[in-house]
Protein backbone atom coordinates (compact mmCIF):
# COMPACT_ATOMS: atom_id res chain seq x y z
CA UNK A 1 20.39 90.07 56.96
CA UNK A 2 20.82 86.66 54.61
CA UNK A 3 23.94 88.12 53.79
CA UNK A 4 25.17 88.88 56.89
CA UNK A 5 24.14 85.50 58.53
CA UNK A 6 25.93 83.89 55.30
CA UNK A 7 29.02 85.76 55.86
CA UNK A 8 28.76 84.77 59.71
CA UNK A 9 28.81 81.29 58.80
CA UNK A 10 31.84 81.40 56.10
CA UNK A 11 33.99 83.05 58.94
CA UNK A 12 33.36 80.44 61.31
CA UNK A 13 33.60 77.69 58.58
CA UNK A 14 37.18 79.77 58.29
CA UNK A 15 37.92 79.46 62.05
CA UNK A 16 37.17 75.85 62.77
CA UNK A 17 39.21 74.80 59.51
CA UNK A 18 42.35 76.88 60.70
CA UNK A 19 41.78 75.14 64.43
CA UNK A 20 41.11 71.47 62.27
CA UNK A 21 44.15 72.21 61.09
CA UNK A 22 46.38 73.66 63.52
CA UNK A 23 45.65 70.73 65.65
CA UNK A 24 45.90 68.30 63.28
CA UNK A 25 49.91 69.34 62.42
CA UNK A 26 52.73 67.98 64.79
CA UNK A 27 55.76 69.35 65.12
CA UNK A 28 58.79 68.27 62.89
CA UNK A 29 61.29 65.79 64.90
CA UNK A 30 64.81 65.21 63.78
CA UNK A 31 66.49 63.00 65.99
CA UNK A 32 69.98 62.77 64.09
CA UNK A 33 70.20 66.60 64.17
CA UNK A 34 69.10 66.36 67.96
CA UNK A 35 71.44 64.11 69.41
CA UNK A 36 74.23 65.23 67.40
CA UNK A 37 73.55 68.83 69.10
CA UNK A 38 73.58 67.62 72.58
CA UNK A 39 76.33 67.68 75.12
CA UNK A 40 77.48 63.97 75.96
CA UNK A 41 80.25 63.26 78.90
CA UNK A 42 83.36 61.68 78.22
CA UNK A 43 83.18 57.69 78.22
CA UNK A 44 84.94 56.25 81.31
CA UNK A 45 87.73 53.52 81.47
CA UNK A 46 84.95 51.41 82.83
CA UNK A 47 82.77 48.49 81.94
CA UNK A 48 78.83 48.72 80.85
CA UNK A 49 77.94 47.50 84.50
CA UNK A 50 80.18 50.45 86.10
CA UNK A 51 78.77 53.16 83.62
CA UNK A 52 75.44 52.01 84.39
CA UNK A 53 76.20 52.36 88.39
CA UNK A 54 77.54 55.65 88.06
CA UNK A 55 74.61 57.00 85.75
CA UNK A 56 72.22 56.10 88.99
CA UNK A 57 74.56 57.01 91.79
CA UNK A 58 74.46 60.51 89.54
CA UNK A 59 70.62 60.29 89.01
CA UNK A 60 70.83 59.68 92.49
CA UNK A 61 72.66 63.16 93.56
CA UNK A 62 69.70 64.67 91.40
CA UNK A 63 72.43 65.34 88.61
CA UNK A 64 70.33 64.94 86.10
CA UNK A 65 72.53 67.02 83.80
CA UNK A 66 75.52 64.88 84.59
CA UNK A 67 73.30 61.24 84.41
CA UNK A 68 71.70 62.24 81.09
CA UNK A 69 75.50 63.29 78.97
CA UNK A 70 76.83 59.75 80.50
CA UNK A 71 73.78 58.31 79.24
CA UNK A 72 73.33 59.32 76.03
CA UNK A 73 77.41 58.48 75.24
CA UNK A 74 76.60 55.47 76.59
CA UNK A 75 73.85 54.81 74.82
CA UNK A 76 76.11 55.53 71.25
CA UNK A 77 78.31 53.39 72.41
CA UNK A 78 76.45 50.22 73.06
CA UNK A 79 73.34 50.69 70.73
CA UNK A 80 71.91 47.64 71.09
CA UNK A 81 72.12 46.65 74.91
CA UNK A 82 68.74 47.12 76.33
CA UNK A 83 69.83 48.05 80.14
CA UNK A 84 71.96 51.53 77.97
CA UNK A 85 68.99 52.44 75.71
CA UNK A 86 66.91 52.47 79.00
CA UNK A 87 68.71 54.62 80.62
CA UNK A 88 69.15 56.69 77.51
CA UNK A 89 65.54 56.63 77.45
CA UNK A 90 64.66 57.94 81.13
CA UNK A 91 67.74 60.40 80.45
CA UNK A 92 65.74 62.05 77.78
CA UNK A 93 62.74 62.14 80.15
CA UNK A 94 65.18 63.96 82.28
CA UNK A 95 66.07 65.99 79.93
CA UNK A 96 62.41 67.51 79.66
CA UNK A 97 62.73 68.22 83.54
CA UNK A 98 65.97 70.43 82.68
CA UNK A 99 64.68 72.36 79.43
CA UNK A 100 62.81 75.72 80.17
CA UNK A 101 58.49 75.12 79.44
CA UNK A 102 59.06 77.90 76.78
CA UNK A 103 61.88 75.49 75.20
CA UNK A 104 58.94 73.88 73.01
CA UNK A 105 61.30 72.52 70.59
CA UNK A 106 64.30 70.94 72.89
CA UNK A 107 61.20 69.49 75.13
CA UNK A 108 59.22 67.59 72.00
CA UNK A 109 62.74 66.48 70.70
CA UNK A 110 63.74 64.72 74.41
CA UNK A 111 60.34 63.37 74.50
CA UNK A 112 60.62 61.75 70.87
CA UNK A 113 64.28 60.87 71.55
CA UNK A 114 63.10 58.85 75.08
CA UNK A 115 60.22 56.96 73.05
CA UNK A 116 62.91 55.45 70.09
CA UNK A 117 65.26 54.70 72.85
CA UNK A 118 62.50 52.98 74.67
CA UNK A 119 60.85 51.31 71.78
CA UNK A 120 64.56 49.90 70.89
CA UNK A 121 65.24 49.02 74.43
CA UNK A 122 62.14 46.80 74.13
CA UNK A 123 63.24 45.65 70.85
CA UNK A 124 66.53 44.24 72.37
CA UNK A 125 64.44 42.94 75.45
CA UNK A 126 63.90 45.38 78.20
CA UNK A 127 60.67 43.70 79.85
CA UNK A 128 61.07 44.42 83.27
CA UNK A 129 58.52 46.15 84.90
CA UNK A 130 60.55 49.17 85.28
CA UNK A 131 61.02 49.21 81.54
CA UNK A 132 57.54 49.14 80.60
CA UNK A 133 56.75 52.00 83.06
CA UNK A 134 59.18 53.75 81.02
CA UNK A 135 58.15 53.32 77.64
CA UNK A 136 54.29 53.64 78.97
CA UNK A 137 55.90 57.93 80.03
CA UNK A 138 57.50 58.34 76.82
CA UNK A 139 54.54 57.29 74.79
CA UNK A 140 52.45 59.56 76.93
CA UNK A 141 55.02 62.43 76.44
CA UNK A 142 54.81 61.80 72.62
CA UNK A 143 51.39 61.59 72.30
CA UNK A 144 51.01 65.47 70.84
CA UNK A 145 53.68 64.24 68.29
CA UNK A 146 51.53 62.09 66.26
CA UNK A 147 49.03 63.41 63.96
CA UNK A 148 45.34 64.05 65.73
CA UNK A 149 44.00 61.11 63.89
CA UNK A 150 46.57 58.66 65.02
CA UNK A 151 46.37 60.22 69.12
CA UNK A 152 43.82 58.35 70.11
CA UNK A 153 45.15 54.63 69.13
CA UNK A 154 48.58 56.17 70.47
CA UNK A 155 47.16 56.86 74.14
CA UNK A 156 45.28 53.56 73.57
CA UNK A 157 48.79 52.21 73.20
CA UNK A 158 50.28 54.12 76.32
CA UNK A 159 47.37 52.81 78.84
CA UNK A 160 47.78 49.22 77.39
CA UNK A 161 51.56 49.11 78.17
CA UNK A 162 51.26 50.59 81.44
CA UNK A 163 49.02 47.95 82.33
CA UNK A 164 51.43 45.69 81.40
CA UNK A 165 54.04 47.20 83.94
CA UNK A 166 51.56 46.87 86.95
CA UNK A 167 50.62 43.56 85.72
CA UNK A 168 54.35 42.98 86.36
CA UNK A 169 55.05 45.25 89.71
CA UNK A 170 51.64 46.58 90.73
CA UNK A 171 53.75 50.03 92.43
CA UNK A 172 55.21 50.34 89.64
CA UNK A 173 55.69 54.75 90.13
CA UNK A 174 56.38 55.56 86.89
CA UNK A 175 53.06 53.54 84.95
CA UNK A 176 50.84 55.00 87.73
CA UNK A 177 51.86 58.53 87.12
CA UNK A 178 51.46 57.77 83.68
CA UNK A 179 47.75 56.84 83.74
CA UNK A 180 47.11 59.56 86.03
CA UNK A 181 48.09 61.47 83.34
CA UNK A 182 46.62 59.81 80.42
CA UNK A 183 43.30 59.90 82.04
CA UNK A 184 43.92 63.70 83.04
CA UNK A 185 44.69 64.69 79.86
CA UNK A 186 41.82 62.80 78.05
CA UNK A 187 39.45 64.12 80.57
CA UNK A 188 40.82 67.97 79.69
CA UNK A 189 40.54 68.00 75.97
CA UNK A 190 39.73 71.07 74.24
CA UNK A 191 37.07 70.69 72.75
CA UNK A 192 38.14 70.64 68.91
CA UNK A 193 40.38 67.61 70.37
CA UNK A 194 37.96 65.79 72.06
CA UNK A 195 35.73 65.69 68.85
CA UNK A 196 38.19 63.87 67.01
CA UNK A 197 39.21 61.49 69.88
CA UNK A 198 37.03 58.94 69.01
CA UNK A 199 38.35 55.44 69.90
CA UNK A 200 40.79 56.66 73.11
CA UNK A 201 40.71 54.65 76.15
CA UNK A 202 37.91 55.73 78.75
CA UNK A 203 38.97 57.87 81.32
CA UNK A 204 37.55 59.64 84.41
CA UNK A 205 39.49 62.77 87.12
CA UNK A 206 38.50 59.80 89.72
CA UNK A 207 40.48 57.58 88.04
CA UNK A 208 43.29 59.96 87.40
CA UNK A 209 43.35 60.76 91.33
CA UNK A 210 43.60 57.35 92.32
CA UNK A 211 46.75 56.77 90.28
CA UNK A 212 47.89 59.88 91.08
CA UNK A 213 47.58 59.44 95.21
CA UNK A 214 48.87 55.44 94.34
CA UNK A 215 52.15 56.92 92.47
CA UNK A 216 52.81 59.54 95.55
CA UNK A 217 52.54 57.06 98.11
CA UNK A 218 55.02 54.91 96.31
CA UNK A 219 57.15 57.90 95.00
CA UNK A 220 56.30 61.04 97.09
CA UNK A 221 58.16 63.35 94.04
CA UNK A 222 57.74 66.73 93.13
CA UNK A 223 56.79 65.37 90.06
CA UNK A 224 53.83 62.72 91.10
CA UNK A 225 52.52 65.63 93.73
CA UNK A 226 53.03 68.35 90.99
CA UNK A 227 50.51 65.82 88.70
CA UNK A 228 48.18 64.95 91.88
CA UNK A 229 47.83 68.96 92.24
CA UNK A 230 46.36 69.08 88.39
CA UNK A 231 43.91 66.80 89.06
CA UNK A 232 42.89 68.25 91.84
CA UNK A 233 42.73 71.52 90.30
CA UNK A 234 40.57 69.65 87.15
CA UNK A 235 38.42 68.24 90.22
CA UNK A 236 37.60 71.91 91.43
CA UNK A 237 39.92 71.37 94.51
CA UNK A 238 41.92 73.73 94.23
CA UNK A 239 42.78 74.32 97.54
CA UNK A 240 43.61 70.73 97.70
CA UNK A 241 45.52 71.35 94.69
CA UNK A 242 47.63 74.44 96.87
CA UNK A 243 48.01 73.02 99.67
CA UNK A 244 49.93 69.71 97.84
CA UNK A 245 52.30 71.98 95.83
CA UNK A 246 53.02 73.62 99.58
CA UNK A 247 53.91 70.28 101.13
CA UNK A 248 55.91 69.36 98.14
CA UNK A 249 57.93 72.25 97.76
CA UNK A 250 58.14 72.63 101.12
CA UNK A 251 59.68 68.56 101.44
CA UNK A 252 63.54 68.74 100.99
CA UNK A 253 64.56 67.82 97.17
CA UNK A 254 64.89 63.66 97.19
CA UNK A 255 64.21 62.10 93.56
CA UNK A 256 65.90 62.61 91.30
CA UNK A 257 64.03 65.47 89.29
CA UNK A 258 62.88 67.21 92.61
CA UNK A 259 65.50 70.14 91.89
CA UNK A 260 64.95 70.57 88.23
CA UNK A 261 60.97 70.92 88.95
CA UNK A 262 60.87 73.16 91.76
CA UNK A 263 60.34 76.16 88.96
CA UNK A 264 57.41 74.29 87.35
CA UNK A 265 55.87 73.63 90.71
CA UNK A 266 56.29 77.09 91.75
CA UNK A 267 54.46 78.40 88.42
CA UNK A 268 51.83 76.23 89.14
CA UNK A 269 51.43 77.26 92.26
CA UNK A 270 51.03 80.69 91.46
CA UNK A 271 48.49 80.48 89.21
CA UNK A 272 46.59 79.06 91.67
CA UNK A 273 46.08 81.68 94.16
């Protein structure tokens, strides 16, 4: 029986190493490689100011696929004007909308691509409040990037700047979505995670539903309902939870990512039955 129990013991020692580890790795980003692979639109015989206008008239027409190849020529083009690596930066975001959830790889490369465009953008002096709310996303997009030692400070990070952006513009969409989402995710650790998350911010669901409900009533997206729904469902509402994926889906596509989401939203909603 000593032996037994011994043996017991060295294959669970064996298990929580290999989970240790597997959570500890990140995946490996190459961002030359990745923007050198992706489509980019032809630069127009316009100014900055009219490639700008016609990246949001496109964003606007939920052409995300359109927006995001302007953007990211754009964005070669003028590498150091903070309005272009914005926009290269949401585009990116975007592009995580657009890639297929099994697409692990294309999704963690737009997600590290939007945080160096953002992180540059504030570099070269994007402050404005819609700025911050975008570097705040792509730092909580990132966030299983780093290595599980360095997560916590990094979601630290991502709650401090999207503080910053209410400070600025206190309906600021994309920073409350964000901390809905920090504070969701924190709150939903497995448990391996949550061990090692010593020094993260503090979170709470409540918390998480009160950004959530702030960033649909500013921005009623698929997106901000699809991450009011996960809450919910965290909560134990899950009828709640159904019944806002129903009105969502069931709203005619507006922002900009409504049609690229509608598959995600309808996943989600049938795992909830």
């Amino acid at each position: 029986m000593e032996r037994i129990g011994k043996n017991w013991i060295h294959v669970l020692v064996l298990v929580l190493g290999a989970a240790l580890f597997a959570s500890c790795s990140s995946p490996r980003i190459d961002l030359t490689a990745w923007r050198a692979s992706q489509p980019t639109a032809a630069m127009p015989n316009s100014d900055v100011d009219g490639a700008l206008q016609t990246i949001e008239r496109r964003r606007s027409e939920r052409d995300l696929r359109g927006a995001r190849e302007l953007a990211l020529a754009l964005a070669a083009a003028q590498p150091d004007d903070a309005r272009v690596l914005n926009a290269a930066s949401r585009a990116e975001s975007d592009g995580m909308a657009l890639f297929a959830a099994e697409d692990r790889s294309s999704r963690d490369h737009a997600a590290a691509s939007a945080l160096e465009f953002a992180e540059r953008a504030q570099a070269a002096g994007a402050d404005s409040a819609a700025a911050l709310g975008q570097l705040a996303w792509a730092l909580g997009t990132t966030t299983h990037l780093q290595p599980m030692f360095d997560r916590a400070g990094h979601a630290k990070r991502t709650v401090e700047v999207a503080q910053r952006a209410l400070a600025a513009a206190p309906d600021e969409p994309t920073a409350l979505a964000t901390l809905a989402l920090v504070h969701l995710r924190l709150e939903t650790l497995p448990w391996i995670a949550s061990v090692m998350a010593f020094g993260a911010p503090d979170s709470s669901l409540a918390q998480a539903e009160q950004f959530a409900r702030r960033a649909c009533a500013v921005e009623a997206s698929r997106e901000n309902r699809q991450i009011l729904a996960k809450v919910l469902d965290a909560r134990g509402e899950r009828a709640k939870a159904r019944a806002e994926l129903d009105a969502a889906l069931a709203a005619a596509p507006r922002w900009p990512r409504d049609d690229a989401l509608e598959s995600a939203l309808r996943t989600l909603r049938r795992s909830l039955d």
